[in-house]
Protein backbone atom coordinates (compact mmCIF):
# COMPACT_ATOMS: atom_id res chain seq x y z
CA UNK A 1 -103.18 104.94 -47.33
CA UNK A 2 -105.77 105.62 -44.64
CA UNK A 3 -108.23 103.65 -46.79
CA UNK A 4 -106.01 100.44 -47.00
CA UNK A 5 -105.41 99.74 -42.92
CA UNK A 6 -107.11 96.96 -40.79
CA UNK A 7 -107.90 97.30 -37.24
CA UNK A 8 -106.81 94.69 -35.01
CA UNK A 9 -109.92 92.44 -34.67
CA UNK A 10 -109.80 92.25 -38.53
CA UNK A 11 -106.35 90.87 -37.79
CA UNK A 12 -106.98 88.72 -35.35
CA UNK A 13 -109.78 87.10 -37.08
CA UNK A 14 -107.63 86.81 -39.99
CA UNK A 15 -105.35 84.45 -38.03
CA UNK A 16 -108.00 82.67 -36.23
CA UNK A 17 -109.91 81.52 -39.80
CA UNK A 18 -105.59 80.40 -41.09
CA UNK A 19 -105.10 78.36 -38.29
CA UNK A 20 -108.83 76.92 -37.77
CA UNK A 21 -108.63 75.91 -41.41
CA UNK A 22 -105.34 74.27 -40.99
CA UNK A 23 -105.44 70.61 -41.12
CA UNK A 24 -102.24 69.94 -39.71
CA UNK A 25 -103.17 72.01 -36.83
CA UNK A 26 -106.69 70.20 -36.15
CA UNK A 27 -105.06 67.53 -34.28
CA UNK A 28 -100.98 67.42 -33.37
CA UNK A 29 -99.40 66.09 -30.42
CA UNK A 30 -97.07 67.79 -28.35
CA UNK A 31 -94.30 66.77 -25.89
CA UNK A 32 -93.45 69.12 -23.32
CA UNK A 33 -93.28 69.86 -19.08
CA UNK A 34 -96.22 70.81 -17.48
CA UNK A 35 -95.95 74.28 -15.09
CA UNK A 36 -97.78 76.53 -13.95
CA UNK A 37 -101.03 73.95 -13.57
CA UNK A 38 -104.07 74.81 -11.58
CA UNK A 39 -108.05 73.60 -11.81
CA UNK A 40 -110.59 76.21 -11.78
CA UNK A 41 -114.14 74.67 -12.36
CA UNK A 42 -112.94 71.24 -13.23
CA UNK A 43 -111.11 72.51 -15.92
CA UNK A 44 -107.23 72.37 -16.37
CA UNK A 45 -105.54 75.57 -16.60
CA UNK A 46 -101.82 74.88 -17.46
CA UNK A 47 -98.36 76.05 -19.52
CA UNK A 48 -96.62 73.11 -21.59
CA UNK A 49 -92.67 73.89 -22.17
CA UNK A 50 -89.05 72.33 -23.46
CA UNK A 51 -85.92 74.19 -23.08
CA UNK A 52 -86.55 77.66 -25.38
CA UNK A 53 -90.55 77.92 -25.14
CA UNK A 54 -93.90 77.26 -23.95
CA UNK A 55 -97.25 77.52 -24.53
CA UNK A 56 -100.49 77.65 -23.04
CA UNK A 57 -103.17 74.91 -22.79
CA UNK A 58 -106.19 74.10 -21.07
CA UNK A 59 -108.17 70.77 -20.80
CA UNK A 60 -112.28 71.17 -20.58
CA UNK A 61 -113.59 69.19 -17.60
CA UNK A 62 -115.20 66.90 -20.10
CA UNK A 63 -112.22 65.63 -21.20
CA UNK A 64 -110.16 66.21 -17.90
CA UNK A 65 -112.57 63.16 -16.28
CA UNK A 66 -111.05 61.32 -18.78
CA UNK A 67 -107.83 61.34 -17.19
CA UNK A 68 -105.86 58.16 -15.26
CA UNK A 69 -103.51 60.61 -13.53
CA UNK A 70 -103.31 63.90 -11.92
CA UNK A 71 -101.16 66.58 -13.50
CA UNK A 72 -98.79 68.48 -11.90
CA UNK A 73 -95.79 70.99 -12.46
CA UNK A 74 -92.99 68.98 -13.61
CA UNK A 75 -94.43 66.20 -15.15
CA UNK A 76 -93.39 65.28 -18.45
CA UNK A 77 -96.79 64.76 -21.03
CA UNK A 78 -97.40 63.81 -24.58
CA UNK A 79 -101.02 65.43 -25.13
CA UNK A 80 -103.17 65.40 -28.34
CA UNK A 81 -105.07 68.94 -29.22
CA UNK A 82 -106.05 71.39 -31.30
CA UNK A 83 -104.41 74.74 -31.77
CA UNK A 84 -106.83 77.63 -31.51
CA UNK A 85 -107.00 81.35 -31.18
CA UNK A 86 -108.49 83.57 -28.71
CA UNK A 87 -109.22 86.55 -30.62
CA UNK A 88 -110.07 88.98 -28.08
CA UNK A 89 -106.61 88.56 -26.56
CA UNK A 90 -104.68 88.04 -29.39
CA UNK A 91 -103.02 84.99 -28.19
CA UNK A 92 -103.30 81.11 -29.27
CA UNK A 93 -103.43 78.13 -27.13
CA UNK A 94 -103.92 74.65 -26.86
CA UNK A 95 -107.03 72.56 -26.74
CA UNK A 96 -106.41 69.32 -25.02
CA UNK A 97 -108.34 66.59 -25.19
CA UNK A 98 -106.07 63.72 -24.55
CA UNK A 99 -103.17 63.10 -22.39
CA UNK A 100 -100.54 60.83 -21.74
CA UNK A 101 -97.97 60.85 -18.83
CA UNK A 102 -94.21 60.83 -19.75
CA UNK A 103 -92.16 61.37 -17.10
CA UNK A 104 -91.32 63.75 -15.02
CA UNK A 105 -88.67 67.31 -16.38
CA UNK A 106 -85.72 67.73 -16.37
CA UNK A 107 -85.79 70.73 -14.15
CA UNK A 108 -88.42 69.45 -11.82
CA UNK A 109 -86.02 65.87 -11.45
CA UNK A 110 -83.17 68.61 -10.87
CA UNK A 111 -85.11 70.29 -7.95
CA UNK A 112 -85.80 67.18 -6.59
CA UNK A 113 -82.23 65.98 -6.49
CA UNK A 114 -80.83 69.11 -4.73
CA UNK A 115 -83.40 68.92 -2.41
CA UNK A 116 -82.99 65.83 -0.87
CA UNK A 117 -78.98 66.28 -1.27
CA UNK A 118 -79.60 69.86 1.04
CA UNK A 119 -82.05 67.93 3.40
CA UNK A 120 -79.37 65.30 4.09
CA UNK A 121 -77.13 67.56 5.00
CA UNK A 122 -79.19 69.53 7.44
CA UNK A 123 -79.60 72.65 5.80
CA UNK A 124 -83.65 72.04 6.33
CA UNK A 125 -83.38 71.53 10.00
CA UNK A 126 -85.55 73.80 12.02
CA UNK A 127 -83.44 73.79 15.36
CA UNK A 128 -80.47 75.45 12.73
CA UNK A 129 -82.97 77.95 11.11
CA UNK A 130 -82.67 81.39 13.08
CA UNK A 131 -85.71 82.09 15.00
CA UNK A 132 -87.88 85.82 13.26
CA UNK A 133 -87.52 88.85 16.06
CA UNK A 134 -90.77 90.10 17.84
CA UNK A 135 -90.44 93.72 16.61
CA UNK A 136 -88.63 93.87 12.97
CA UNK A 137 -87.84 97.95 13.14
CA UNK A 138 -85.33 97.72 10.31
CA UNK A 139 -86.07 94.73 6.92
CA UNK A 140 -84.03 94.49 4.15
CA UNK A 141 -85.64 93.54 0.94
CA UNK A 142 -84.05 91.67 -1.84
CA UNK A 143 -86.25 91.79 -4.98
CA UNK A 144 -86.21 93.11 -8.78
CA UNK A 145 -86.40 96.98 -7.88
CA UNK A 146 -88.88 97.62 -10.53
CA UNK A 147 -90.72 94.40 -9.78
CA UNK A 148 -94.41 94.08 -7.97
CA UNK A 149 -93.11 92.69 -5.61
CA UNK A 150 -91.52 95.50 -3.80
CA UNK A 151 -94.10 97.39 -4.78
CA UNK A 152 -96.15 94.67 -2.53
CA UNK A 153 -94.06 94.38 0.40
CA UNK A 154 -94.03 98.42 0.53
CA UNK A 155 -97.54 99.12 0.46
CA UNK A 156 -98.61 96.27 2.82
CA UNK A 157 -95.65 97.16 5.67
CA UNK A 158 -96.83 100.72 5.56
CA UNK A 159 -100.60 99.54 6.07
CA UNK A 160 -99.12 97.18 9.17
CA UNK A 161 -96.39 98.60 11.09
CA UNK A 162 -95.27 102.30 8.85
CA UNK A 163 -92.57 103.11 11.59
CA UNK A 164 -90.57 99.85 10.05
CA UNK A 165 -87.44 101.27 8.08
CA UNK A 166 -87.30 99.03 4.75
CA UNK A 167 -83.72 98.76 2.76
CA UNK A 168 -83.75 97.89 -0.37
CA UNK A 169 -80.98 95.51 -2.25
CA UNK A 170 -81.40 95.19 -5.86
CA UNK A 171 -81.13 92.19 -7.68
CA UNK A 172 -82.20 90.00 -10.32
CA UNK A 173 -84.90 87.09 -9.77
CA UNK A 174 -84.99 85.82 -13.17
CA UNK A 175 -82.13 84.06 -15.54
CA UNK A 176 -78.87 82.40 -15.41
CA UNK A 177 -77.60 85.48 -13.42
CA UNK A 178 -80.14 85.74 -11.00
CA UNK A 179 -78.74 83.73 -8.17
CA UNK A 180 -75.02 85.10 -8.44
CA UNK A 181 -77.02 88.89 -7.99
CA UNK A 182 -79.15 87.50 -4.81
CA UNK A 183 -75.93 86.24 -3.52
CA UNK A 184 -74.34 89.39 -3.57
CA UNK A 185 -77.03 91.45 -2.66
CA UNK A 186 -77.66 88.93 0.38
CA UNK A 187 -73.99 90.26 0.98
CA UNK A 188 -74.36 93.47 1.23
CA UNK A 189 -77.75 93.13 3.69
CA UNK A 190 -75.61 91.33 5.99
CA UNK A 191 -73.16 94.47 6.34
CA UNK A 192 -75.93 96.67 8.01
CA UNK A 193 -75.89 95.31 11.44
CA UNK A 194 -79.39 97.37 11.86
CA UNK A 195 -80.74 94.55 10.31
CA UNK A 196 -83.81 92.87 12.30
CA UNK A 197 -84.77 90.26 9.30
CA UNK A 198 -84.09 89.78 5.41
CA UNK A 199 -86.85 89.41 2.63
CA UNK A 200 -86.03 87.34 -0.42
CA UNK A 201 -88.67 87.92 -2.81
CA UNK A 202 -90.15 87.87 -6.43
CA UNK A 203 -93.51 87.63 -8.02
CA UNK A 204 -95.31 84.47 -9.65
CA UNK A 205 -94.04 83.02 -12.61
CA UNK A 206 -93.47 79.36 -14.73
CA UNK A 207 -91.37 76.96 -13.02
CA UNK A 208 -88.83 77.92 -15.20
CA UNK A 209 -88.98 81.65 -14.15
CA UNK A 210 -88.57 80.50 -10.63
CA UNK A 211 -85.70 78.11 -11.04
CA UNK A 212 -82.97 80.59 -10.25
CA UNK A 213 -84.45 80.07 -7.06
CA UNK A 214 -83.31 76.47 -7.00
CA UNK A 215 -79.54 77.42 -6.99
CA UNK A 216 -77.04 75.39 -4.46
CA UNK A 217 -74.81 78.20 -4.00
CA UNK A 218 -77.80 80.36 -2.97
CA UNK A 219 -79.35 78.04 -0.97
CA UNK A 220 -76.14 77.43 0.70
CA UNK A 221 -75.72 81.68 1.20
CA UNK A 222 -79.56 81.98 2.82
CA UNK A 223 -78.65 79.00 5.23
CA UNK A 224 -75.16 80.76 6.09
CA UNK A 225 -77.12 84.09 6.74
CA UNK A 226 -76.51 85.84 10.57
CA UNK A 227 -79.62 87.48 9.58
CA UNK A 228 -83.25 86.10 9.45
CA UNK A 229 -84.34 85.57 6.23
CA UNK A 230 -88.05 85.15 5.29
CA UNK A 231 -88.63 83.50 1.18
CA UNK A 232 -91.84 84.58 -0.42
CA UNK A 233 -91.07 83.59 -4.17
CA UNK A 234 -94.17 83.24 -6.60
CA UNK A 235 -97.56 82.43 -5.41
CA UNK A 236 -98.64 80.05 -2.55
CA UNK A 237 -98.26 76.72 -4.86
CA UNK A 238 -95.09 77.53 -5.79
CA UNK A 239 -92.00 75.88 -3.70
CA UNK A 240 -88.12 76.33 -4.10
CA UNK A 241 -85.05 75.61 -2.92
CA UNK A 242 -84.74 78.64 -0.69
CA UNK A 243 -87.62 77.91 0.84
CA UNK A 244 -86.62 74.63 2.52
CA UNK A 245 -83.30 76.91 4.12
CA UNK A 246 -84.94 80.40 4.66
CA UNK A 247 -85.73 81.40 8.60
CA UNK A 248 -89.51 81.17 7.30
CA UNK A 249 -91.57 80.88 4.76
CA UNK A 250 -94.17 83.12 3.14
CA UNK A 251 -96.39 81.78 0.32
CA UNK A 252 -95.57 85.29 -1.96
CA UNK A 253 -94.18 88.76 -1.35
CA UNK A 254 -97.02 90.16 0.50
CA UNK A 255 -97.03 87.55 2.70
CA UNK A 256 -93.33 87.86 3.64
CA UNK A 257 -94.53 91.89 4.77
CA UNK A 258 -97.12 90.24 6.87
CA UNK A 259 -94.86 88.02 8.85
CA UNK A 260 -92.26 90.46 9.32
CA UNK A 261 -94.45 92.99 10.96
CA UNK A 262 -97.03 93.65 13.29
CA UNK A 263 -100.41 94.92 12.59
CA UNK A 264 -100.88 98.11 13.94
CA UNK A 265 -104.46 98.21 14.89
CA UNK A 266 -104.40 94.64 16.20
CA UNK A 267 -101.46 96.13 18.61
CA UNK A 268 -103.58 98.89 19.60
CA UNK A 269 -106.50 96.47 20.80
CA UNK A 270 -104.20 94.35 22.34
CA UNK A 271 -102.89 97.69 24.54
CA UNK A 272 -106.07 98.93 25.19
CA UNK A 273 -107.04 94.98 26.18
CA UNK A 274 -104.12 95.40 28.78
CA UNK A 275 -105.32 98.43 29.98
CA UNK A 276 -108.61 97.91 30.57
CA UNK A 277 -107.32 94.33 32.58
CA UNK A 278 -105.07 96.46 34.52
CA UNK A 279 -107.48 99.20 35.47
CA UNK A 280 -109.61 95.99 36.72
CA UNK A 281 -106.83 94.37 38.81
CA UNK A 282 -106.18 97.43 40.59
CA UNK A 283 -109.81 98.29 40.78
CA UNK A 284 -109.76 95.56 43.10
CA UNK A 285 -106.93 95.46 44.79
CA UNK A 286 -107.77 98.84 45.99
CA UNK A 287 -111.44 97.89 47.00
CA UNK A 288 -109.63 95.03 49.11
CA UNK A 289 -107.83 97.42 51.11
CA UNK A 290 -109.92 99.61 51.60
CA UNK A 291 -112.23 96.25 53.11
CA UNK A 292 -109.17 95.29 55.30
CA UNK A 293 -108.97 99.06 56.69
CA UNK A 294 -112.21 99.02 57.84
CA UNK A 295 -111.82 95.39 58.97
CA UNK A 296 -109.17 96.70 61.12
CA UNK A 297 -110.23 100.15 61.77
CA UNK A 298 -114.00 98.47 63.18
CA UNK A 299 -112.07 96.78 66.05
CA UNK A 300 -113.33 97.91 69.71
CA UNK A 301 -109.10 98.84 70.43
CA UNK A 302 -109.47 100.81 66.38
CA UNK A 303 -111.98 102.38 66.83
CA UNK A 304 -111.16 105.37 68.25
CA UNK A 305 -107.31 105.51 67.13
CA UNK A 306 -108.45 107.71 64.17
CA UNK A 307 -109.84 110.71 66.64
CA UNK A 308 -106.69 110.16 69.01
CA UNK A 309 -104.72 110.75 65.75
CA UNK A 310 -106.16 113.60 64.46
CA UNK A 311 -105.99 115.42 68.07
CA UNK A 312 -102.22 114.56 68.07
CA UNK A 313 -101.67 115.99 64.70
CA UNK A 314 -103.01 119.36 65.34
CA UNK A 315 -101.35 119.15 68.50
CA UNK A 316 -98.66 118.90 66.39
CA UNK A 317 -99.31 121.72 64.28
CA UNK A 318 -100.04 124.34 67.01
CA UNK A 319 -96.60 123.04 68.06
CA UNK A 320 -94.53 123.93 64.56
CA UNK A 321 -96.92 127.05 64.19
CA UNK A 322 -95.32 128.38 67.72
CA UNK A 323 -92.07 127.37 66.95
CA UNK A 324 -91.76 129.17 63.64
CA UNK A 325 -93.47 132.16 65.32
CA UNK A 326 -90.92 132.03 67.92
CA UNK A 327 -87.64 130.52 65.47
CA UNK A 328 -84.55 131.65 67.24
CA UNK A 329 -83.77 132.29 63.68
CA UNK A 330 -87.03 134.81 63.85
CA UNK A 331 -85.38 136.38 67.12
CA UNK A 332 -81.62 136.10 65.97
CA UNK A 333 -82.51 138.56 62.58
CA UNK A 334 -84.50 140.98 65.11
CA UNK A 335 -80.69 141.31 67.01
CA UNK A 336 -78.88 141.53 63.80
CA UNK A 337 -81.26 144.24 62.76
CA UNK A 338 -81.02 146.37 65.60
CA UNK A 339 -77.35 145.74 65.58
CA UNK A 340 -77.10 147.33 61.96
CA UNK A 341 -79.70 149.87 63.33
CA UNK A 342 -76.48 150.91 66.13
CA UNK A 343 -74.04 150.64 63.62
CA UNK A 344 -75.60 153.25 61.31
CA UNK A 345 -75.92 155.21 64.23
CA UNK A 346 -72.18 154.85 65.06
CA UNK A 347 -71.25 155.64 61.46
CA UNK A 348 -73.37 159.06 61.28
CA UNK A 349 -72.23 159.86 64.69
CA UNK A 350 -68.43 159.06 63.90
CA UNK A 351 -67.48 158.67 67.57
CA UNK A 352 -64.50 156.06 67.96
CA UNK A 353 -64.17 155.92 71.76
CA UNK A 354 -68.43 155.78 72.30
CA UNK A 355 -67.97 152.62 69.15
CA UNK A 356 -65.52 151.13 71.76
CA UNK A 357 -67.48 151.17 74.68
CA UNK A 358 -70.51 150.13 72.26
CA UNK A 359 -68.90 146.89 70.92
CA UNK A 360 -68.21 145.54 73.75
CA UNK A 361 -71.63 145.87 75.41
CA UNK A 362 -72.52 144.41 71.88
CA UNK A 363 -70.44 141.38 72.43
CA UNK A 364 -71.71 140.69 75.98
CA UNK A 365 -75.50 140.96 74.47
CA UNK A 366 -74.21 138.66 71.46
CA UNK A 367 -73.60 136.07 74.44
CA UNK A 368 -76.32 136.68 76.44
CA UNK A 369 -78.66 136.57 73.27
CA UNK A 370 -76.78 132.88 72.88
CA UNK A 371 -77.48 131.54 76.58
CA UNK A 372 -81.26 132.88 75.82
CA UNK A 373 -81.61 130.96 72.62
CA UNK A 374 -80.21 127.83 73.71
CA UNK A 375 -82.66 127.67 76.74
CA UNK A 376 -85.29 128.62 75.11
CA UNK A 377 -84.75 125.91 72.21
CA UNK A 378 -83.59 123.50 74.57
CA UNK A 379 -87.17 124.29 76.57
CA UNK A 380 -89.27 123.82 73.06
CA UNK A 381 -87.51 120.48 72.38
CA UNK A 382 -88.17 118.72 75.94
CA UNK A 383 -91.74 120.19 75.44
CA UNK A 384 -91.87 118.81 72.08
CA UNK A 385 -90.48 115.08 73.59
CA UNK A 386 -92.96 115.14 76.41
CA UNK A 387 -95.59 115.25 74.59
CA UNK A 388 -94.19 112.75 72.49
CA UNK A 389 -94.25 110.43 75.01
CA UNK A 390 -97.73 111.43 76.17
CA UNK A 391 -98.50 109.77 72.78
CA UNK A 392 -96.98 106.75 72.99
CA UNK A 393 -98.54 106.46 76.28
CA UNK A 394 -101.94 107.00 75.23
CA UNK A 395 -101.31 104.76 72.31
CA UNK A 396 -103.64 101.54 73.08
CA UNK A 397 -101.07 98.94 71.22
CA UNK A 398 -98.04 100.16 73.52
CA UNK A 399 -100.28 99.95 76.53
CA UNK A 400 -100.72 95.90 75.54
CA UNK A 401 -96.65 95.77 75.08
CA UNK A 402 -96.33 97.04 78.44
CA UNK A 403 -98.28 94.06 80.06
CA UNK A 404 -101.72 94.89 79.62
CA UNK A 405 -104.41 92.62 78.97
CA UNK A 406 -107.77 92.66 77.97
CA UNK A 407 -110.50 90.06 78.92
CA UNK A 408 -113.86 89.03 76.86
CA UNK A 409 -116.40 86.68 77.60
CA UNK A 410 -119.23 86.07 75.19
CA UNK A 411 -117.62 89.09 72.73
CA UNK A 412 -118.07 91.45 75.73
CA UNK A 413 -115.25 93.11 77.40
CA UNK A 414 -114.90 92.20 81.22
CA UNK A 415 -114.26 95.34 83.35
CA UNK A 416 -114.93 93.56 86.87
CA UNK A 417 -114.79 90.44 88.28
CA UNK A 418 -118.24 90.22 89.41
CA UNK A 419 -119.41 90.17 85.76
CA UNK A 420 -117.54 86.71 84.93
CA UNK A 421 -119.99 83.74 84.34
CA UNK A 422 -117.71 80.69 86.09
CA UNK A 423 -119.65 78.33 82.84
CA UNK A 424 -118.42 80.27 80.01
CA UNK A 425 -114.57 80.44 78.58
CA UNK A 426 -112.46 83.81 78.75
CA UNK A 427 -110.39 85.44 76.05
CA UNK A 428 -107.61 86.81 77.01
CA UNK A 429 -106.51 89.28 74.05
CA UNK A 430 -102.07 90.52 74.16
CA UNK A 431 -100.22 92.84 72.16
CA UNK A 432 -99.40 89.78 69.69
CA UNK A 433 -102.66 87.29 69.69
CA UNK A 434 -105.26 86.03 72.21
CA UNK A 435 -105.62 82.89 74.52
CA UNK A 436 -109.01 81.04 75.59
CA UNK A 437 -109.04 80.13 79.31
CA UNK A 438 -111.58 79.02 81.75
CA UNK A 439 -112.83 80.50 85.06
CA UNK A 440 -111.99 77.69 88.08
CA UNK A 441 -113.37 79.96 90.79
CA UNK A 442 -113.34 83.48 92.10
CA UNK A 443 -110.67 85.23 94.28
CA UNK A 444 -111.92 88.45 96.10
C-alpha cells in the first residue's frame, strides 16, 4: 500500500492538467454579484456569488483597461473566463478577461433600501447618536468568542489603556441567526450599568458574511441603546447597516479598541507636558514676587522695616522665654509640691490638732499665692501691651496715618525749609498716595 499513494502536488497537478484540458472550461461565462473587490497593482482582485456559492476571480490589468465601468461590491456582472488552478494552494479560480455590467444584487439593492428607509427616519442623525465618554474604564464587547476579533480588541486595549475592564457578550456574527444573538447579547450589556461604551464587532468577510449586519431589528436595537456603542465590522471598505446607527464608527475590530481607549504613553507625555508648563508658570510667578518685594522693600520708608522687625521679634522672644521661666503655672506646681511635701510630713507625724492649725495657714498661703499670681500676670501682660504699642508707634506707616507727611523735591527728602528751591514742584507723600504742589513763597 505504501507504494501506491500520491502526495499532494501529484494531486494537485492531476486536477490542474483535467481542467486545463477541458474545453468547456477554456471559455464559460458566469453570472454572479461581485464582493469582496479590491485593485492591487492594476489588477482586480474579487469574489463572484448567487445565493448558495461563490468563487474567486481576478482580472489582469491588461484586460482590466479594457473595462467601460468600475466594479464594485454589489454589482451584478456577466464575465467571460477561463477556469484555472493554482496548484500550490490547492484552490481554482477564475480568469477574467471580459466583463459586462448587469445590475446591481439583490442583497446590495436590499442594503440600499433599508438604508435610506433608516436615514428617513432619523436613526442616522448625529445630534441623536450618544456622544463616546473621555475615560471608558469598563467596555463591553459583543463578538464571536472564538473569533479574531476579540482576540484583536484584547490585545490592542491591553497595549493602550490595560486598567480598562473588558466584558465579554457572546454572540454570533454570521447567518440567519446572527442578528437575533447580537440583539440579545446587546441586552444583556445594557443590564451592567458599569458600562462606559459597547463594542459590536466581527472580522472581514464577503458581503454576504456581513449581511447579518444589515438587519432592521438590529439596527433599530443599537439606535435604542442607553449605552455607547462603537461598530467595527469587517475591514475599512466594508459598510453596514449598524454602522450608519452606532455612537461611532471604527473601520474593523482593532480600530473600535483604539477609539474606546486612551493610549497610555501618549497620556504620560501629555502629564509630564503639564508638568513641566506648570513648574514654568510658577517659576515665574514666584520670580515676580520676589521682584515686587524688593520693589517694595527698596523704598527709602522699607528700607529699614526689615531690621525694626527682626529687633521686635526677639524682643518678642526674650519676652515668652521670661514668661515660661516665670509661668505662674511654673510657680503654682512649686506650691503644690511643697504642699504634698507638708502633707507627708503631717501623715508620718499623725498629729490631728498641729494638721488643723496647718490647713488653715495653708489656706491663707493658697490666697495669698492667688493675689501674687494675679499681679504678677497682670504686671507681664501690661508689659507685654506696652511694648506693643511701642511698636506700632515706631511703625513708619502708622506714623503717616496719624498725620504725618513727608516732603521731596527733586527725589530728595526735605528735612528744613531752607533747603526748598521756590522753582521746583514738591511731593507731598500720605499714608494712602502722594500730591505734587508748588512753593509760592517762604514763611519763617
Amino acid at each position: 500500500m505504501e507504494n501506491k499513494y500520491l502526495t499532494v502536488t501529484a494531486i494537485n497537478r492531476y486536477i490542474a492538467y483535467k481542467i486545463d484540458t477541458d474545453v468547456a472550461l477554456r471559455n464559460v461565462l458566469v453570472k454572479g454579484e461581485i464582493s469582496n473587490f479590491r485593485i492591487s497593482g492594476g489588477h482586480l482582485y474579487f469574489s463572484l456569488k448567487d445565493e448558495q456559492s461563490e468563487i474567486r476571480a481576478i482580472m489582469f490589468a491588461g484586460s482590466a483597461r479594457t473595462l467601460r465601468f468600475m466594479p464594485e461590491d454589489g454589482m451584478t456582472v456577466l464575465v467571460k473566463a477561463r477556469v484555472q488552478v493554482y496548484e500550490k494552494g490547492g484552490t481554482y479560480n477564475l480568469n477574467v478577461f471580459e466583463m459586462q455590467e448587469l445590475g446591481r444584487g439583490e442583497i446590495y439593492l436590499n442594503f440600499l433600501r433599508l438604508k435610506e428607509k433608516l436615514q428617513k427616519e432619523g436613526l442616522f442623525d448625529e445630534e441623536k447618536k450618544l456622544p463616546l465618554p473621555e475615560w471608558a474604564h469598563h467596555v463591553g464587547v459583543i463578538t464571536s468568542p472564538t473569533g479574531d476579533a476579540l482576540q484583536d480588541i484584547l490585545s490592542t486595549i491591553k497595549k493602550r489603556w490595560p486598567l480598562t475592564k473588558v466584558y465579554l457578550y457572546p454572540a454570533l456574527v454570521q447567518g440567519k441567526d446572527a442578528p437575533a444573538s447580537i440583539i440579545g447579547a446587546l441586552e444583556r450589556a445594557q443590564n451592567n450599568s458599569r458600562l462606559d461604551v459597547i463594542i459590536i464587532a466581527r472580522g472581514g468577510g464577503s458581503a454576504e458574511d456581513l449581511s447579518c449586519f444589515n438587519d432592521e431589528a438590529l439596527a433599530r436595537a443599537v439606535f435604542s441603546s442607553k449605552i455607547p456603542t462603537v461598530s467595527g465590522v469587517g475591514h475599512e471598505s466594508d459598510f453596514t447597516i449598524i454602522d450608519f446607527v452606532a455612537s461611532r464608527r471604527a473601520p474593523t475590530p482593532t480600530g473600535a479598541a483604539v477609539l474606546v481607549t486612551k493610549d497610555q504613553y501618549q497620556v504620560i507625555r501629555e502629564v509630564n507636558e503639564k508638568l513641566n508648563l506648570l513648574h514654568f508658570y510658577y517659576k515665574k510667578i514666584l520670580e515676580k514676587k520676589y521682584y515686587d518685594y524688593q520693589n517694595i522693600t527698596s523704598r527709602h520708608h522699607f528700607k529699614n522695616f526689615p531690621d525694626i522687625l527682626a529687633l521686635k521679634e526677639k524682643e518678642l522672644a526674650h519676652l515668652d522665654y521670661n514668661l515660661r521661666v516665670h509661668s505662674p503655672i511654673a510657680i503654682i506646681d512649686r506650691y503644690l509640691q511643697r504642699a504634698e511635701a507638708l502633707a507627708r510630713s503631717l501623715r508620718v507625724y499623725n498629729l490631728p490638732e498641729r494638721l488643723s492649725r496647718l490647713v488653715t495657714g495653708v489656706e491663707e498661703k493658697e490666697k495669698a499665692l492667688a493675689n501674687q499670681i494675679t499681679v504678677l500676670f497682670n504686671a507681664k501682660e501690661q508689659h507685654f501691651s506696652a511694648l506693643l504699642d511701642k511698636m506700632h508707634a515706631v511703625n513708619p506707616l502708622n506714623l503717616l496715618r496719624k498725620g504725618y507727611a513727608l516732603t521731596y523735591q527733586n527725589g530728595k527728602l526735605i528735612t528744613a525749609a531752607a533747603a526748598v528751591d521756590q522753582k521746583l514742584d514738591l511731593e507731598i507723600r500720605y499714608y494712602d498716595g502722594s500730591i505734587i504742589a508748588k512753593p509760592l513763597k517762604r514763611k519763617d
